[in-house]
PDB file of N, CA and C in Angstrom:
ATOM      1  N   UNK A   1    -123.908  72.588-110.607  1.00  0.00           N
ATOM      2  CA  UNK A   1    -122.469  72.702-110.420  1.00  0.00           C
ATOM      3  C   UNK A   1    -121.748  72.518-111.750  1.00  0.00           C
ATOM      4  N   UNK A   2    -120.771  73.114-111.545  1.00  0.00           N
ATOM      5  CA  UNK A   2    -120.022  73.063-113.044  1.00  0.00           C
ATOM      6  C   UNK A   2    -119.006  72.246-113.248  1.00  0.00           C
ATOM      7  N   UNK A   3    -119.011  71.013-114.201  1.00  0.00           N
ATOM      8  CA  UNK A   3    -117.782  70.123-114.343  1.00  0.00           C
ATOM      9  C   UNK A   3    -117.273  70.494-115.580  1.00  0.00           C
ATOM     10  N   UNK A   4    -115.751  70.525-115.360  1.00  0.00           N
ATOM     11  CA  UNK A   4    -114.943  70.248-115.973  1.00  0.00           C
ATOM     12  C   UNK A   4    -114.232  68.827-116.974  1.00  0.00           C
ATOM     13  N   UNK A   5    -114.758  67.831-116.442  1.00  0.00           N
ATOM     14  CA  UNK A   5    -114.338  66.659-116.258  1.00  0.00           C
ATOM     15  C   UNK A   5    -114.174  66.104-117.915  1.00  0.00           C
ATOM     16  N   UNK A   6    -115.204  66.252-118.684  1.00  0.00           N
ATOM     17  CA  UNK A   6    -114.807  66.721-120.322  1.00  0.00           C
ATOM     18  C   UNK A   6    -113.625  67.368-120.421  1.00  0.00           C
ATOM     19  N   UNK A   7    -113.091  68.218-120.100  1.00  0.00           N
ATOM     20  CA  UNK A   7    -112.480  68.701-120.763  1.00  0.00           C
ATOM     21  C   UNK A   7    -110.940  68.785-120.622  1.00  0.00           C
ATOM     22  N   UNK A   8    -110.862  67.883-119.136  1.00  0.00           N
ATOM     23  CA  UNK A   8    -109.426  66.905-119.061  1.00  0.00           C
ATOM     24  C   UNK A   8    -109.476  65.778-120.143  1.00  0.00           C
ATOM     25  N   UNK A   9    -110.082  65.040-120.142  1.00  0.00           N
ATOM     26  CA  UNK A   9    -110.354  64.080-121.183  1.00  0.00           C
ATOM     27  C   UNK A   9    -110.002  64.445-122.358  1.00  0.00           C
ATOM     28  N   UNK A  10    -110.144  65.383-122.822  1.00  0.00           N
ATOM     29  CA  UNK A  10    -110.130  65.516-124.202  1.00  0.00           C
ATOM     30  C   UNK A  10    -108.696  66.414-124.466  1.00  0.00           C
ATOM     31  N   UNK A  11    -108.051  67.115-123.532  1.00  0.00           N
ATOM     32  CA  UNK A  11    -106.824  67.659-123.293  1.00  0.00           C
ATOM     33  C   UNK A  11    -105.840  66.551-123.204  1.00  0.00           C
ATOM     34  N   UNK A  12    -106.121  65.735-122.635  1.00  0.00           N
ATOM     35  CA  UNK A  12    -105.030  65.020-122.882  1.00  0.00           C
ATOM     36  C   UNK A  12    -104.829  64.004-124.245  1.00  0.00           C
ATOM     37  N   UNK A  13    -105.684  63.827-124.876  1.00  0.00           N
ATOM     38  CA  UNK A  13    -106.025  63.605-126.197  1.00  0.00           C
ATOM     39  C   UNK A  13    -105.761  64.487-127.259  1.00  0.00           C
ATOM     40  N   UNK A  14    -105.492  65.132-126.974  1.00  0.00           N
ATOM     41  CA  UNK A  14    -105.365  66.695-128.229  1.00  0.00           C
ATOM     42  C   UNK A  14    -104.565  67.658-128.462  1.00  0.00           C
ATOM     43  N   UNK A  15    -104.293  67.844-126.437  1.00  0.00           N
ATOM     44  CA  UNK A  15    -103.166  68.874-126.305  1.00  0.00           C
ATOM     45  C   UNK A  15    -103.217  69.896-126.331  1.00  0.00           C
ATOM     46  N   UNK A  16    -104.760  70.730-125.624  1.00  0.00           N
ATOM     47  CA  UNK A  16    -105.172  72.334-125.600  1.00  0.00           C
ATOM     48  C   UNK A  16    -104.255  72.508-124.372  1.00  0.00           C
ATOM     49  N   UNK A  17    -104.079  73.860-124.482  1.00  0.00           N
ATOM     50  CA  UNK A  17    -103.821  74.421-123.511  1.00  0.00           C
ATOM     51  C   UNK A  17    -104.515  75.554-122.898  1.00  0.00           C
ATOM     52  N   UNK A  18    -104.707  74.884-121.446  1.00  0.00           N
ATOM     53  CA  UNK A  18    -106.074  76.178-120.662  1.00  0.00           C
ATOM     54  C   UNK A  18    -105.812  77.311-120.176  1.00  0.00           C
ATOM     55  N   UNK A  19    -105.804  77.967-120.167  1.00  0.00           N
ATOM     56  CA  UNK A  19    -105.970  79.613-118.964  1.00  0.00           C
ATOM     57  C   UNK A  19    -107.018  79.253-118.630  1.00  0.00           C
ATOM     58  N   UNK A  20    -107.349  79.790-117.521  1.00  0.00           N
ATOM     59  CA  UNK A  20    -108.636  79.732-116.527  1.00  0.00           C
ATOM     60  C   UNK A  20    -108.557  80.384-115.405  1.00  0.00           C
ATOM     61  N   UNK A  21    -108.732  81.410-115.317  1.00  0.00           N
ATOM     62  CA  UNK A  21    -109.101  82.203-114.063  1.00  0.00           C
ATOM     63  C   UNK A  21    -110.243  83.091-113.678  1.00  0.00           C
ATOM     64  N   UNK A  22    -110.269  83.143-112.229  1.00  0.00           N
ATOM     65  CA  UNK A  22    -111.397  84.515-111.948  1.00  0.00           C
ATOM     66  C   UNK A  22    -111.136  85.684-111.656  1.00  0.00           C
ATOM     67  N   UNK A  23    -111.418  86.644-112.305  1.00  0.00           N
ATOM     68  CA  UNK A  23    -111.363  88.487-111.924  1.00  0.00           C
ATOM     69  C   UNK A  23    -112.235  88.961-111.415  1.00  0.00           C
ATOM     70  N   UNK A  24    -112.229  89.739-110.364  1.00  0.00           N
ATOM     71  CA  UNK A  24    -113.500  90.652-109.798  1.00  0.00           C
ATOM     72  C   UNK A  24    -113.944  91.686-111.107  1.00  0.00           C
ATOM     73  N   UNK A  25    -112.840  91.778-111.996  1.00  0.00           N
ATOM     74  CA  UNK A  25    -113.192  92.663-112.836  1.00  0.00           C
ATOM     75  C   UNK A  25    -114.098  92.355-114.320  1.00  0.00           C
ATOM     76  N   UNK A  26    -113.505  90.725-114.490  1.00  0.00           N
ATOM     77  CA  UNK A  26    -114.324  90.594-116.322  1.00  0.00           C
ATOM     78  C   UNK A  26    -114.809  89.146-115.114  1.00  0.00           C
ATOM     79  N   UNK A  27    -115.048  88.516-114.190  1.00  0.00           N
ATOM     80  CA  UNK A  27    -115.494  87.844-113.805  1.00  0.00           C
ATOM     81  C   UNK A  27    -114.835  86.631-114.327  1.00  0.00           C
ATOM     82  N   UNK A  28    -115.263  85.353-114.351  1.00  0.00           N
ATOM     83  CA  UNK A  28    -114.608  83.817-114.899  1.00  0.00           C
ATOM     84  C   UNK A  28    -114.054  84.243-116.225  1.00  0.00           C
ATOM     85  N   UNK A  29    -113.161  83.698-116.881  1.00  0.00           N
ATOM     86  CA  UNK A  29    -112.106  83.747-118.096  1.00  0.00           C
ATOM     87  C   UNK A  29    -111.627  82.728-118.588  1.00  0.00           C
ATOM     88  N   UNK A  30    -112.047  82.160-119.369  1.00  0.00           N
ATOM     89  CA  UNK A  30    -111.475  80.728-120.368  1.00  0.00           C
ATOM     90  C   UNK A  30    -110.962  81.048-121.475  1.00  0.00           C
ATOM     91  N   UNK A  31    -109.819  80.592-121.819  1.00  0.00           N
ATOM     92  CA  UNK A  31    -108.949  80.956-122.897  1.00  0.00           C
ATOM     93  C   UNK A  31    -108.612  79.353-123.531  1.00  0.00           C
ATOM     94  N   UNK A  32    -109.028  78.120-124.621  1.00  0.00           N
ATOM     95  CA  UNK A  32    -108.721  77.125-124.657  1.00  0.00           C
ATOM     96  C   UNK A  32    -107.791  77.430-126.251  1.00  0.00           C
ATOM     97  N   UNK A  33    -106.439  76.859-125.904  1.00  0.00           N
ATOM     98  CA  UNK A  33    -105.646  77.060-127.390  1.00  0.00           C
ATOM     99  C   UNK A  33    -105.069  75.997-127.377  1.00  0.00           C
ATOM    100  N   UNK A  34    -104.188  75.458-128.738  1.00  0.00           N
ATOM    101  CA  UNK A  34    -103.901  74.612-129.875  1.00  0.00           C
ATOM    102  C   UNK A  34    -102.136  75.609-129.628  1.00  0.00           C
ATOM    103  N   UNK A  35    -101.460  75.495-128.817  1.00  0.00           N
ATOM    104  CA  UNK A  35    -100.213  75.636-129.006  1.00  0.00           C
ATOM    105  C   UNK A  35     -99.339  74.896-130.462  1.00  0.00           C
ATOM    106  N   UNK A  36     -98.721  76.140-131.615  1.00  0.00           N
ATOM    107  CA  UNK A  36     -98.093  75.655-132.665  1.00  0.00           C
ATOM    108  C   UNK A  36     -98.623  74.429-133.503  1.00  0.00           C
ATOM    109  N   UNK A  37    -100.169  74.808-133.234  1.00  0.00           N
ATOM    110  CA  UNK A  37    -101.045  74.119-134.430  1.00  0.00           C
ATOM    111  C   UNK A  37    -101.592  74.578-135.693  1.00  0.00           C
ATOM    112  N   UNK A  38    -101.278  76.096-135.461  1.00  0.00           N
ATOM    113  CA  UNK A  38    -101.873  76.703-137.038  1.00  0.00           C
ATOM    114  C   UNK A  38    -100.522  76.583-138.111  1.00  0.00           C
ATOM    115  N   UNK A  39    -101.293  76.707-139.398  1.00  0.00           N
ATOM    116  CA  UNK A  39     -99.927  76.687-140.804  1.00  0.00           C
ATOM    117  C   UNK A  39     -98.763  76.755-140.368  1.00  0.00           C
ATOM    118  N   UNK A  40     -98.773  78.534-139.805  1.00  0.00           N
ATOM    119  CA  UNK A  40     -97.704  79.207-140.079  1.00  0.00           C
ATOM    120  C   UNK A  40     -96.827  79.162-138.463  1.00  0.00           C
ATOM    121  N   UNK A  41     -97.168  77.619-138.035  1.00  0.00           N
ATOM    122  CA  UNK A  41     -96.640  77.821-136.676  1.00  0.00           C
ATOM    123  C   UNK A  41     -97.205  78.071-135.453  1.00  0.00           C
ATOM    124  N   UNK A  42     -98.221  79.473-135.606  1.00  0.00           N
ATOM    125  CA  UNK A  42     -99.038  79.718-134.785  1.00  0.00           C
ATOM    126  C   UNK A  42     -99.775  79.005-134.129  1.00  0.00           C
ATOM    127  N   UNK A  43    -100.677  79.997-132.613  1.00  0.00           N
ATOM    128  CA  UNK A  43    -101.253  78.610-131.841  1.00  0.00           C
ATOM    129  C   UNK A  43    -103.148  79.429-132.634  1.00  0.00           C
ATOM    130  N   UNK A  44    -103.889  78.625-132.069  1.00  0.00           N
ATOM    131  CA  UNK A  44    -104.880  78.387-132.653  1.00  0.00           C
ATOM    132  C   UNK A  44    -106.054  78.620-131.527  1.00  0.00           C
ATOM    133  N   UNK A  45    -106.788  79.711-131.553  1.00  0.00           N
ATOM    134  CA  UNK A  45    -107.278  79.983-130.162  1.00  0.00           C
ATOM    135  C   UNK A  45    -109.219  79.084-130.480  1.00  0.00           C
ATOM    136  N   UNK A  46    -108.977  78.107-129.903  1.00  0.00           N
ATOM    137  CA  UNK A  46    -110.354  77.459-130.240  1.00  0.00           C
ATOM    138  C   UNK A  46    -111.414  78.357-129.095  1.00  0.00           C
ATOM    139  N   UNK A  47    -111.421  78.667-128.436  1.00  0.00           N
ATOM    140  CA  UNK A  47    -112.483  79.056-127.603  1.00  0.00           C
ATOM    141  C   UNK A  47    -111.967  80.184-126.528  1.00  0.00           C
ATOM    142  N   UNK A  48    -111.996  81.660-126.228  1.00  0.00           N
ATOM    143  CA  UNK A  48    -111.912  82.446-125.762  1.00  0.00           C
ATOM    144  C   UNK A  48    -113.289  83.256-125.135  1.00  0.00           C
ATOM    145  N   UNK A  49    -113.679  83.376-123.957  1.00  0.00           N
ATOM    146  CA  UNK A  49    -114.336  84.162-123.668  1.00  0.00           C
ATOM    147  C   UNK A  49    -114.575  84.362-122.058  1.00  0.00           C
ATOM    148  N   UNK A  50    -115.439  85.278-121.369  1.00  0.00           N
ATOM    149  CA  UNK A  50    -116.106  85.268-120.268  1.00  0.00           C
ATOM    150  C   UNK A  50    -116.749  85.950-119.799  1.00  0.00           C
ATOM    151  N   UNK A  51    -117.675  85.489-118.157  1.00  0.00           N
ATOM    152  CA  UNK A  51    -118.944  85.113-118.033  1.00  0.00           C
ATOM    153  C   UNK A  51    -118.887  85.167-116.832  1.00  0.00           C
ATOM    154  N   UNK A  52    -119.810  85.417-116.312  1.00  0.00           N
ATOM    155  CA  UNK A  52    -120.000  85.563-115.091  1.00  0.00           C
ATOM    156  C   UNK A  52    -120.719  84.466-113.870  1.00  0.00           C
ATOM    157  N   UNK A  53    -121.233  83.425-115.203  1.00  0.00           N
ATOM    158  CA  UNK A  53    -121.599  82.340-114.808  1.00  0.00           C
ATOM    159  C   UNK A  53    -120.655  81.245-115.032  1.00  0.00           C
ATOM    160  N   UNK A  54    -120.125  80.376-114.077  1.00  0.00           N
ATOM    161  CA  UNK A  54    -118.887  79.283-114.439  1.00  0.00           C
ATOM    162  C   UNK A  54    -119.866  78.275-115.429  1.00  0.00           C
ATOM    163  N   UNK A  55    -120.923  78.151-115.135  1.00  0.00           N
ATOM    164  CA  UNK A  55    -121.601  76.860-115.808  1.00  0.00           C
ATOM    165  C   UNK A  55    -121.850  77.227-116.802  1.00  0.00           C
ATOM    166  N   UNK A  56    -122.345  78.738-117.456  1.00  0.00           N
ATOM    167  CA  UNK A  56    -122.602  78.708-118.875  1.00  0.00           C
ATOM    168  C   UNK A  56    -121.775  78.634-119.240  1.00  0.00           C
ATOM    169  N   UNK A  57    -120.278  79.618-119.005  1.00  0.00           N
ATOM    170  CA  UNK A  57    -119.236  79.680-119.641  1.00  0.00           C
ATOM    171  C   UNK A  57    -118.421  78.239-120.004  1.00  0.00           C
ATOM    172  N   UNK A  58    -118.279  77.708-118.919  1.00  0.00           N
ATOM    173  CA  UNK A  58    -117.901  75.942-119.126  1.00  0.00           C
ATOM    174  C   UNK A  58    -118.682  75.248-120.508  1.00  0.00           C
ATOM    175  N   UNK A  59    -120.031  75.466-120.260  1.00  0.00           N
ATOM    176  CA  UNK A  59    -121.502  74.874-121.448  1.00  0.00           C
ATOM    177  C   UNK A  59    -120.674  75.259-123.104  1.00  0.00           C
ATOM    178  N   UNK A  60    -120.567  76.625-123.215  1.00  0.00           N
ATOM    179  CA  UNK A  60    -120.627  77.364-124.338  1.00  0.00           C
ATOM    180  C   UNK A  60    -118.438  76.562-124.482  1.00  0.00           C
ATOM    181  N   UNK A  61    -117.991  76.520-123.949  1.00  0.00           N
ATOM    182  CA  UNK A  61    -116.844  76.280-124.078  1.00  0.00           C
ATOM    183  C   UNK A  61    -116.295  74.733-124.581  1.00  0.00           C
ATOM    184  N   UNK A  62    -117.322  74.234-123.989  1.00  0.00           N
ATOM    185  CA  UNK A  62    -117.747  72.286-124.139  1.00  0.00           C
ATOM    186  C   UNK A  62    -118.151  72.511-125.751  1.00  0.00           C
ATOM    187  N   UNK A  63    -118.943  73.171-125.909  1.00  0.00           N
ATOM    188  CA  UNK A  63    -119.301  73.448-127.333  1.00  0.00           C
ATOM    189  C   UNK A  63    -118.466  73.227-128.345  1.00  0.00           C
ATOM    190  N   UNK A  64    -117.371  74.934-128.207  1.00  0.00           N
ATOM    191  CA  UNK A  64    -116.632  75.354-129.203  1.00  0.00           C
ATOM    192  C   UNK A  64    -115.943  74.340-129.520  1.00  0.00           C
ATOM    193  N   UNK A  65    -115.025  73.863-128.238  1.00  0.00           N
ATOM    194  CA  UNK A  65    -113.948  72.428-128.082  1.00  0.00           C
ATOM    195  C   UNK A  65    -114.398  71.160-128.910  1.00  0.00           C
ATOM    196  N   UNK A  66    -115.698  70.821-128.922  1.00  0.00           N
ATOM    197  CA  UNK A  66    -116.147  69.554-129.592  1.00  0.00           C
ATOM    198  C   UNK A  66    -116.507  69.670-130.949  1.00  0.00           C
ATOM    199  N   UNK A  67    -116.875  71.323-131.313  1.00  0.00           N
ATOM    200  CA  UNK A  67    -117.236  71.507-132.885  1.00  0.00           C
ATOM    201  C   UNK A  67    -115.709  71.438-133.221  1.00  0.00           C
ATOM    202  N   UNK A  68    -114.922  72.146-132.655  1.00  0.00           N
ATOM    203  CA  UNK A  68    -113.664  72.247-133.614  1.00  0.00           C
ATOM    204  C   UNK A  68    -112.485  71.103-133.950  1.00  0.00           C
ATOM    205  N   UNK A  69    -112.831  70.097-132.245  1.00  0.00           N
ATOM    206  CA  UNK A  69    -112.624  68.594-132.185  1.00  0.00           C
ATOM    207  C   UNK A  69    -113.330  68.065-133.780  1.00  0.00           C
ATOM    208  N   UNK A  70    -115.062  67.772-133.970  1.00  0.00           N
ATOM    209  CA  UNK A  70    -115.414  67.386-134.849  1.00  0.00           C
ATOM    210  C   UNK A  70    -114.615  67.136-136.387  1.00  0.00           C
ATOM    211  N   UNK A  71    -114.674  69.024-136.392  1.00  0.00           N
ATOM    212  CA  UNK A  71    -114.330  69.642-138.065  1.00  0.00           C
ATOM    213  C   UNK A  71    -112.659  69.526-137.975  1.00  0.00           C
ATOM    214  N   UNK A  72    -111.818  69.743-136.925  1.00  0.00           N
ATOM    215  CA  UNK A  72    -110.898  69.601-137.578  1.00  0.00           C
ATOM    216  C   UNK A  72    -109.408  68.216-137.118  1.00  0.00           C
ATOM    217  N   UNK A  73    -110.247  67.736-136.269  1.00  0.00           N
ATOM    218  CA  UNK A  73    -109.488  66.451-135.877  1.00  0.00           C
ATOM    219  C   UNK A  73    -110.521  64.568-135.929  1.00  0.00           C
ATOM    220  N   UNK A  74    -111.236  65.080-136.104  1.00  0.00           N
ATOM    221  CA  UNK A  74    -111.902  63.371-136.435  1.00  0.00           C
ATOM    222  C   UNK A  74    -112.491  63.123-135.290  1.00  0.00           C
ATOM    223  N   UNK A  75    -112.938  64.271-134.739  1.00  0.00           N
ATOM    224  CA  UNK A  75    -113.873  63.625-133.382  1.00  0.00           C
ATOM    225  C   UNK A  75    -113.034  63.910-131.920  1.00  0.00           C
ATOM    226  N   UNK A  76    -114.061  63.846-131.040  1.00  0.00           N
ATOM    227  CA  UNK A  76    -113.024  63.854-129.864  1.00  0.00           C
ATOM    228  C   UNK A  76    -113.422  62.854-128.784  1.00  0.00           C
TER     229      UNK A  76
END
């Protein structure tokens, strides 16, 4: 089964903002961004993709979120 439960935790710590939905057409869809965190204002798309599996896609998404937690905020 696929938890989420990371990744409230760390949202409210940080301040991503999620899209998350399912399409019959591209299947599950995770979009995790950094609203008006880049230089120039911009938001900052840490992890975009999808999958047809909720659990890999969740896996591979836990990933991106904690490398970019790591490198560009001091951990998460």
């Amino acid at each position: 089964m696929a938890d989420i439960n990371w990744l409230a935790e760390i949202v409210k710590v940080h301040k991503f903002h999620i899209e998350f939905y399912y399409s019959s057409i591209t299947d599950w869809c995770l979009t995790i961004t950094r609203k008006g965190c880049a230089k120039d204002g911009g938001d900052i798309t840490v992890f975009d993709d999808e999958c047809y599996d909720l659990s890999l896609l969740l896996a591979k998404a836990e990933v991106a979120v904690k490398d970019y937690c790591c490198e560009h905020l001091g951990g998460y």
